[in-house]
Protein backbone atom coordinates (compact mmCIF):
# COMPACT_ATOMS: atom_id res chain seq x y z
CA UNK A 1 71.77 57.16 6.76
CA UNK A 2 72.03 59.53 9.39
CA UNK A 3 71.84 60.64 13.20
CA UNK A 4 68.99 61.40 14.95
CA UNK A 5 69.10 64.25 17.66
CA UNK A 6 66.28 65.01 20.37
CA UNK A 7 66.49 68.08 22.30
CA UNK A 8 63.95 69.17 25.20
CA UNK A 9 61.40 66.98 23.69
CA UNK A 10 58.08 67.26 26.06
CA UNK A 11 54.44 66.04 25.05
CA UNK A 12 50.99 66.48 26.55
CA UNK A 13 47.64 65.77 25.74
CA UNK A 14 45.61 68.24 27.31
CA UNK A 15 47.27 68.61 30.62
CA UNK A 16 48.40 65.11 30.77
CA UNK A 17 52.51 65.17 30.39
CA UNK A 18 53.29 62.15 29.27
CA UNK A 19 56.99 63.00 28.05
CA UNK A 20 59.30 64.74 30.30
CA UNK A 21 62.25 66.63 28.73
CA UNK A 22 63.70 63.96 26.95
CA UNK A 23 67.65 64.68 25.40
CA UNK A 24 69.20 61.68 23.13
CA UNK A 25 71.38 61.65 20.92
CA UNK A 26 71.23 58.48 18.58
CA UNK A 27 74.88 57.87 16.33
CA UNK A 28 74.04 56.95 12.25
CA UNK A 29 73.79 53.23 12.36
CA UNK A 30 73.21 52.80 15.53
CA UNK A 31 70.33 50.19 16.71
CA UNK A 32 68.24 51.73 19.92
CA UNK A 33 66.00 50.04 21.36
CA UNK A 34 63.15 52.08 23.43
CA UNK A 35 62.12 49.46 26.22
CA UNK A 36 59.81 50.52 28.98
CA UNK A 37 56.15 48.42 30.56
CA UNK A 38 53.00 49.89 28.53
CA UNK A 39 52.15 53.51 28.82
CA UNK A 40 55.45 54.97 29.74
CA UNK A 41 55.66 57.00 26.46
CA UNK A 42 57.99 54.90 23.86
CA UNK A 43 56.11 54.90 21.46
CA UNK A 44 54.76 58.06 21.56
CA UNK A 45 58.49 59.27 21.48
CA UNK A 46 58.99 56.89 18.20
CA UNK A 47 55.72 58.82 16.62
CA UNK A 48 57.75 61.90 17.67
CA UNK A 49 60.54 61.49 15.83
CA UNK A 50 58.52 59.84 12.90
CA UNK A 51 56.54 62.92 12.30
CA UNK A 52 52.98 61.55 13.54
CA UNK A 53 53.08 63.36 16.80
CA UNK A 54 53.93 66.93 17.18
CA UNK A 55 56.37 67.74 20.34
CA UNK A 56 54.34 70.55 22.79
CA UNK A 57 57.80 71.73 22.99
CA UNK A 58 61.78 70.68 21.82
CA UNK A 59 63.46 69.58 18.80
CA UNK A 60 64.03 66.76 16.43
CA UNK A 61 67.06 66.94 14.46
CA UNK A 62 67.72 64.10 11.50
CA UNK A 63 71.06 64.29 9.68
CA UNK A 64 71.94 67.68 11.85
CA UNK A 65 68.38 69.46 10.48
CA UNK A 66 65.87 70.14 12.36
CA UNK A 67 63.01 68.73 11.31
CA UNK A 68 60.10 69.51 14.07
CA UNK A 69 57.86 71.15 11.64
CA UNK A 70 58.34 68.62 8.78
CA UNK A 71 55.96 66.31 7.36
CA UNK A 72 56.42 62.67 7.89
CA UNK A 73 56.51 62.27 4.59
CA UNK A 74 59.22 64.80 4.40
CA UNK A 75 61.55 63.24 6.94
CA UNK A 76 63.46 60.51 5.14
CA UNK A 77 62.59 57.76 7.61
CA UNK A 78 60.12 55.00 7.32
CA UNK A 79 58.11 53.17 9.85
CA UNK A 80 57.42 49.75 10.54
CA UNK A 81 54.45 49.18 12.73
CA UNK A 82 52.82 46.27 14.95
CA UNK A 83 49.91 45.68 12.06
CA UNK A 84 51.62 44.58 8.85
CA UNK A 85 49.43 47.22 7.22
CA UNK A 86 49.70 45.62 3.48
CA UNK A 87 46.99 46.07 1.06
CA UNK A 88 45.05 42.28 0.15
CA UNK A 89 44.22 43.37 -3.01
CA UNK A 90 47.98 43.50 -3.86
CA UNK A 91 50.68 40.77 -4.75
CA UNK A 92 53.79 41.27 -2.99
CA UNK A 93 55.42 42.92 -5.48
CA UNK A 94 53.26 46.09 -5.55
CA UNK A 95 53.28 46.20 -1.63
CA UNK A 96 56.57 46.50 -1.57
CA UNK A 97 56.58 49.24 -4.69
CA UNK A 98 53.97 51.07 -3.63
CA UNK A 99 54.99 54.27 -1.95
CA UNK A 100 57.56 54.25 -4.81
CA UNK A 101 55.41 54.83 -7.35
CA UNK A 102 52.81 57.06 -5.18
CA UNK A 103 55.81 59.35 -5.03
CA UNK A 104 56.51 59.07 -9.40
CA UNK A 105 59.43 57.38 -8.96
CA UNK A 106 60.38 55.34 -12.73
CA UNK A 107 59.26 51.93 -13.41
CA UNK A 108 62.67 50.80 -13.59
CA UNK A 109 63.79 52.52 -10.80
CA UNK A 110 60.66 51.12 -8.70
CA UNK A 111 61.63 47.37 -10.15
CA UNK A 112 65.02 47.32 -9.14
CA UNK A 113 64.81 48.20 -5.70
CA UNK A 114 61.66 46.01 -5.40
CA UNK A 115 64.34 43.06 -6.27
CA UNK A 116 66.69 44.14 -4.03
CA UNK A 117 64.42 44.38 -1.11
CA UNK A 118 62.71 40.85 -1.85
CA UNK A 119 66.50 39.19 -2.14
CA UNK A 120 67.47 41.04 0.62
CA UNK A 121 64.35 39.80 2.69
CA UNK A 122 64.35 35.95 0.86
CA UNK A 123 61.29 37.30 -0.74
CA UNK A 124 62.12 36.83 -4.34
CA UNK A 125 59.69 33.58 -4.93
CA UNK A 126 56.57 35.22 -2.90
CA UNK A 127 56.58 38.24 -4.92
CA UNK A 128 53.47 36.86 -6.98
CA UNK A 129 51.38 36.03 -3.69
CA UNK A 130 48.64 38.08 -2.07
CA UNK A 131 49.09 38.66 1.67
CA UNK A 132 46.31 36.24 2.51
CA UNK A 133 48.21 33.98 0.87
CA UNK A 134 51.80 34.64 3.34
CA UNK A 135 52.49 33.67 6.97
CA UNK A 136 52.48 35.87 10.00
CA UNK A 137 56.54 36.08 9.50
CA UNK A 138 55.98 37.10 5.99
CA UNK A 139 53.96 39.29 6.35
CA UNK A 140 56.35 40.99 8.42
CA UNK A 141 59.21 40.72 6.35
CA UNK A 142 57.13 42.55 3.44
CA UNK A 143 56.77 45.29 5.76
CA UNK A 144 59.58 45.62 6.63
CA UNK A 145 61.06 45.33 2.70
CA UNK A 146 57.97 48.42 1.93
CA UNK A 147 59.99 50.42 4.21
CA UNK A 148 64.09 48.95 2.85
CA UNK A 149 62.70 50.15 -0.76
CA UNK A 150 62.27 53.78 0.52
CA UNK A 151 66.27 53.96 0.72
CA UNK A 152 65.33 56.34 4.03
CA UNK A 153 67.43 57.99 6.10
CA UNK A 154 66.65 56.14 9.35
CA UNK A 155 64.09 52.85 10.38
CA UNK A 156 61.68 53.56 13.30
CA UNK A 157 60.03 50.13 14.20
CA UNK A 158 57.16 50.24 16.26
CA UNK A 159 56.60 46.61 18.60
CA UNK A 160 56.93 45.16 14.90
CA UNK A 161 56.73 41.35 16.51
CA UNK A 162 54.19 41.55 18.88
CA UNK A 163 51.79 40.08 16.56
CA UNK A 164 53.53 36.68 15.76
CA UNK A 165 53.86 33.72 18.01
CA UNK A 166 56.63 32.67 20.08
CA UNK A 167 58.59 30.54 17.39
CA UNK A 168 58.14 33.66 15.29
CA UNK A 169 58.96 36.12 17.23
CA UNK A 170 62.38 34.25 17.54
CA UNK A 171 63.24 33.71 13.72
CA UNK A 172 62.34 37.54 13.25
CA UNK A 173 64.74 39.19 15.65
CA UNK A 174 67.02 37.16 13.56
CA UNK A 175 66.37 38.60 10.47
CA UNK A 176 65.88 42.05 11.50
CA UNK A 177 69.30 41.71 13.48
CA UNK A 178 71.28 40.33 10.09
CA UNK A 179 69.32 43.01 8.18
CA UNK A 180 71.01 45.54 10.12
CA UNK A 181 73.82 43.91 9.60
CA UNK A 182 73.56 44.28 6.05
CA UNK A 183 72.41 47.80 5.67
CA UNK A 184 74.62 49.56 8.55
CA UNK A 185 71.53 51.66 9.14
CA UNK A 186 70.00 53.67 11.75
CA UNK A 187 67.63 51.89 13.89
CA UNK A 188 65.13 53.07 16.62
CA UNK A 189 62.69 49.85 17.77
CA UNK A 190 60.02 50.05 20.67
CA UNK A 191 59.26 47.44 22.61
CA UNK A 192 57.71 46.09 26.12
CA UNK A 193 59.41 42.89 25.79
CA UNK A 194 62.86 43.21 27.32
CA UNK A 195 64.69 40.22 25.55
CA UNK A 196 63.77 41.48 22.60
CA UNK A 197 65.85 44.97 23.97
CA UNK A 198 68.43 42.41 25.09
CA UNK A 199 69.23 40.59 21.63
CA UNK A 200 68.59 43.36 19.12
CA UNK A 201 70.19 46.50 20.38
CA UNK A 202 73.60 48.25 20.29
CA UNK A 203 71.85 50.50 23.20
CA UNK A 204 68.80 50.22 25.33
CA UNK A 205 66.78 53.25 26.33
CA UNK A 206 65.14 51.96 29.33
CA UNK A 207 62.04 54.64 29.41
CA UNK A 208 59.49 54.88 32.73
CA UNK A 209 56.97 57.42 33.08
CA UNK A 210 57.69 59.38 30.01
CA UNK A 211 61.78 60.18 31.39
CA UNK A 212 64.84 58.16 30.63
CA UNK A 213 65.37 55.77 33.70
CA UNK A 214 69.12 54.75 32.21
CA UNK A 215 70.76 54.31 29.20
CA UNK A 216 73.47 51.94 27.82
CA UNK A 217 74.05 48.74 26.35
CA UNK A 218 72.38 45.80 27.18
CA UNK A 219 75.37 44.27 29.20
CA UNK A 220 76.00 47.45 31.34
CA UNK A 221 72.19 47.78 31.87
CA UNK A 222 71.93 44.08 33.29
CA UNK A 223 75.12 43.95 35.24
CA UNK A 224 74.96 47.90 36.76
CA UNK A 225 71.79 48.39 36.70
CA UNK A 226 71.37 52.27 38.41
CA UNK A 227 68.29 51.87 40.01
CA UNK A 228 65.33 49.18 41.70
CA UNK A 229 62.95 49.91 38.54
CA UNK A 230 66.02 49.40 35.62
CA UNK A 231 67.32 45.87 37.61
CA UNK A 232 63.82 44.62 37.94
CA UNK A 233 62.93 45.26 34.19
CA UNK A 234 66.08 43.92 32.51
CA UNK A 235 66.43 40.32 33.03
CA UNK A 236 64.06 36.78 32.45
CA UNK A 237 63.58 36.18 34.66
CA UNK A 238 63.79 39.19 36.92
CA UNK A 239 66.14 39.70 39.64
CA UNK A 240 65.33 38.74 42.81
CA UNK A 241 64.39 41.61 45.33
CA UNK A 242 65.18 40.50 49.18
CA UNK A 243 65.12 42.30 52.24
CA UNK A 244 67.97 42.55 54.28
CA UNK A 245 70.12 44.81 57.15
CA UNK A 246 73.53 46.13 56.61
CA UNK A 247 76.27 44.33 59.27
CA UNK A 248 79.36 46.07 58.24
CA UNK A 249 80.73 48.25 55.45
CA UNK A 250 83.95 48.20 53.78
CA UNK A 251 85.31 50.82 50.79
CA UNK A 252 84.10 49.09 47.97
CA UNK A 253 81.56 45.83 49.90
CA UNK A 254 79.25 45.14 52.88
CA UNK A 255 78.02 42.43 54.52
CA UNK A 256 74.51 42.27 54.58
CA UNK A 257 72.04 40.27 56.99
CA UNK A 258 68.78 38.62 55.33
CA UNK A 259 66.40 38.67 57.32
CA UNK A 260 63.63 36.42 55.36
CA UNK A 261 66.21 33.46 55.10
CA UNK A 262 68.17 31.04 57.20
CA UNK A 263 70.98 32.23 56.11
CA UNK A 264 74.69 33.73 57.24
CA UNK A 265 75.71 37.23 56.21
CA UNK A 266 76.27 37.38 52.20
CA UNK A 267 78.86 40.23 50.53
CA UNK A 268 77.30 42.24 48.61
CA UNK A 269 78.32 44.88 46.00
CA UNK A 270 79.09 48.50 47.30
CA UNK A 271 78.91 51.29 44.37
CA UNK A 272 78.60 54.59 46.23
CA UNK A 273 79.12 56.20 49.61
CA UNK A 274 75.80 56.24 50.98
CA UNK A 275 74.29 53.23 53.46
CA UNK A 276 75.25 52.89 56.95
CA UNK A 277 75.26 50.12 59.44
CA UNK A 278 71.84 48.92 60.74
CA UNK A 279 70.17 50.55 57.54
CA UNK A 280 67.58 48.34 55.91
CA UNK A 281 67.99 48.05 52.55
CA UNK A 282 67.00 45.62 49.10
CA UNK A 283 69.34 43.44 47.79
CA UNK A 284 69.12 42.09 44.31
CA UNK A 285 70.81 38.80 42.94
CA UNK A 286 69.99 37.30 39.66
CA UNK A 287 68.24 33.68 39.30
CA UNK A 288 71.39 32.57 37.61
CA UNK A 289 73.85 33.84 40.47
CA UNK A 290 72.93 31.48 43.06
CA UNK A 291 75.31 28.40 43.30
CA UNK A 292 75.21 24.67 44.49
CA UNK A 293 76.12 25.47 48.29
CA UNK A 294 78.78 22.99 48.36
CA UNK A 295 80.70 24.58 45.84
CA UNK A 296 80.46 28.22 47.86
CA UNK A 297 78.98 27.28 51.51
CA UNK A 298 75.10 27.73 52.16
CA UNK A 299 74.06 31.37 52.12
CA UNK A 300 70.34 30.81 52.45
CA UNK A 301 67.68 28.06 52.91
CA UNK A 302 64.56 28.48 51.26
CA UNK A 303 61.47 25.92 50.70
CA UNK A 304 60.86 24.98 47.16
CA UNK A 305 57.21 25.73 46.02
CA UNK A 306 57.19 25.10 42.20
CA UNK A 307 59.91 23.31 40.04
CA UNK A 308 60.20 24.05 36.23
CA UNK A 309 62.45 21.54 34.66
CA UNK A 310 63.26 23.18 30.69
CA UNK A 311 65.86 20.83 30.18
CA UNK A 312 69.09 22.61 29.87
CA UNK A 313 67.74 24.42 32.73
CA UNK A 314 65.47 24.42 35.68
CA UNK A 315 64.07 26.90 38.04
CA UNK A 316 63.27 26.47 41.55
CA UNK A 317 60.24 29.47 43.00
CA UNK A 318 60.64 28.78 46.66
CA UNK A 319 59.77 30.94 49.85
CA UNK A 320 62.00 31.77 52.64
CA UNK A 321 61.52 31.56 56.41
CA UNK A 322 58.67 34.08 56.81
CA UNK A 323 56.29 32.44 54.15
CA UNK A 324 56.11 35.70 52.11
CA UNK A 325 59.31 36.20 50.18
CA UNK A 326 59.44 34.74 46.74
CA UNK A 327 63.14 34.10 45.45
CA UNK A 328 63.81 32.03 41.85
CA UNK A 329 66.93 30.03 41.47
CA UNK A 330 68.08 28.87 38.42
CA UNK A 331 70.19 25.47 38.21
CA UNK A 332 71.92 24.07 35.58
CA UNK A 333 70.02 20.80 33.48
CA UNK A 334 67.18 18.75 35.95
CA UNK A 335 66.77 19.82 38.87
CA UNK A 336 66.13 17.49 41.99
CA UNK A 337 64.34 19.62 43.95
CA UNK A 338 60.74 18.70 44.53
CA UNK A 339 58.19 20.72 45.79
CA UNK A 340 57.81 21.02 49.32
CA UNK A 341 61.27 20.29 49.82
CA UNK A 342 63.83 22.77 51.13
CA UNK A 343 66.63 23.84 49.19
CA UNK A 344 69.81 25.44 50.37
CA UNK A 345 72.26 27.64 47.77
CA UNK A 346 75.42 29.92 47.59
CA UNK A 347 75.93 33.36 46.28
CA UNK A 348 78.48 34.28 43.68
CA UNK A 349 80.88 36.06 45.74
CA UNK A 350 80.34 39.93 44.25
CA UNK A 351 77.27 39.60 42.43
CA UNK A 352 74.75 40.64 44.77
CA UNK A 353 73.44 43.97 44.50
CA UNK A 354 72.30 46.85 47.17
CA UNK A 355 69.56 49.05 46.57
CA UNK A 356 68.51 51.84 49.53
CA UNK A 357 64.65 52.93 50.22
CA UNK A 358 64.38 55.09 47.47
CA UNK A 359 65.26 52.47 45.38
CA UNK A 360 68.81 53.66 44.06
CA UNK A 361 72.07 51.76 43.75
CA UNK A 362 74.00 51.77 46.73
């Protein structure tokens, strides 16, 4: 396995930019998860590194060589993408040995890691089958055994599970979690689907607009969040974004004022110097942060509009006092809120978060 380096890496096509100077440094067998909403360059970055794309300009370093003007091929890392990409005319077996033999390795040689990718993979008693002939999940895990038999150096998985349903989608993260596990390799997966980032990753780079919004893991992405864009796209359901006018400011709280909800002041975090008294800013507080208000006092009334009862949880979308700002609260088992009704909740004391009009932590 190894470590994978990028250094000034900037693409165009034509004189559209579409990566901006992007430096990472990923550790050897590390899992990083590229997570960003459609067209802000992952997955162009992921071709990058693969070989597929050519940088206009920086370097990509595997195993401390630079490898910018390599090959794909010539890379040691293998690829997983969204389309299984498996030949129907071939059993299992000679998916999975393929590349292998295109490359003159020995039958033997080509055998034995064929076994060890289809045990690895729980494989072993499909080997016979044609892909027509394997589930969606399957499928999948053939792929991603075609790529295990390589031996490579590093895994780049491109939104491998976008193309298998929910219940899927699931069992696979699973697998390709344990099979990281098992291998201690060097992992770099793309994906839109933030839970996905959540589950799977040792790291999340949260990507927007072809730059690096933030970095880190998944816990220090949801709880600090450094900006409007990375607390909005980390978290199912998102955080919710209310309006409201600093009171008074302490060294490391304030007290804020929301003005969409029948509500007192609430505390809210404080992480830098800047804010001032009578500035309007956004607060953020997570669905799962509001409270029953007789266990913390009422911080804000809001009229229910839609009720989703998921058993061992429920959600409540209401509206506050000026008919316009949507807030979701999440409460624990049934809820017995009805629509219509109004609904009045508590804050965690410290949880709430300030943003200021540029959309940066406060």
């Amino acid at each position: 396995m190894a470590e994978l380096k990028l250094r000034g890496i900037n693409k165009s096509f034509g004189s559209v930019k579409v990566i901006h100077d992007i430096d990472l440094d990923i550790a050897d067998g590390e899992f990083v998860v590229f997570v960003g909403p459609s067209g802000c360059g992952k997955s162009t970055l992921l071709r990058t590194i693969s070989g597929l794309e050519e940088p206009s300009s920086g370097q990509v370093l595997i195993g401390g060589e630079d490898v910018t003007d390599f090959d794909p091929s010539e890379r040691g890392v293998a690829m997983v993408f969204q389309s299984y990409a498996l030949y129907p005319h071939m059993t299992v077996a000679e998916n999975l040995g393929f590349g292998l033999r295109m490359g003159g390795a020995p039958r033997d040689e080509v055998a034995q890691r064929v076994e060890e990718a289809a045990r690895t993979l729980e494989l072993t008693e499909l080997l016979d089958r044609k892909p027509r002939q394997l589930s969606g999940g399957q499928r999948q895990r053939v792929a991603i055994g075609r790529a295990i038999v390589r031996q490579p150096r590093a895994f780049l998985f491109d939104e491998p599970l976008s193309n298998l349903d929910a219940e899927l989608r699931v069992q696979m993260r699973i697998e390709i979690a344990n099979l990281h596990q098992q291998l201690g390799a060097t992992m770099v997966y793309v994906t839109h689907d933030q839970v996905e980032a959540m589950t799977l990753a040792d790291r999340i780079v949260v990507l927007r607009a072809g730059r690096i919004e933030q970095q880190g893991s998944p816990i220090e992405l949801y709880d600090n969040p450094d900006n409007i864009f990375v607390a909005g796209f980390i978290g199912s359901p998102r955080m919710n974004f209310i309006e409201g006018v600093i009171r008074s400011i302490e060294s490391d709280r304030m007290m804020v004022a929301l003005t969409a909800f029948d509500a007192p002041e609430i505390e809210v975090r404080r992480r830098s110097s800047g804010g001032k008294v009578g500035d309007t800013i956004t607060v953020g507080i997570r669905p799962e942060h509001f409270t029953d208000d007789s266990a913390s006092g009422a911080a804000l009334t809001a009229t229910a509009q839609v009720v989703e009862q998921l058993g061992g949880v429920s959600y409540v979308y209401a509206l506050g006092r000026d008919g316009e700002t949507k807030v979701t609260i999440q409460q624990k088992g049934h809820s017995r809120v009805t629509s219509g009704a109004p609904i009045s909740v508590g804050i965690e004391s410290g949880a709430a978060l300030a943003f200021d009009a540029g959309g940066l932590r406060i």
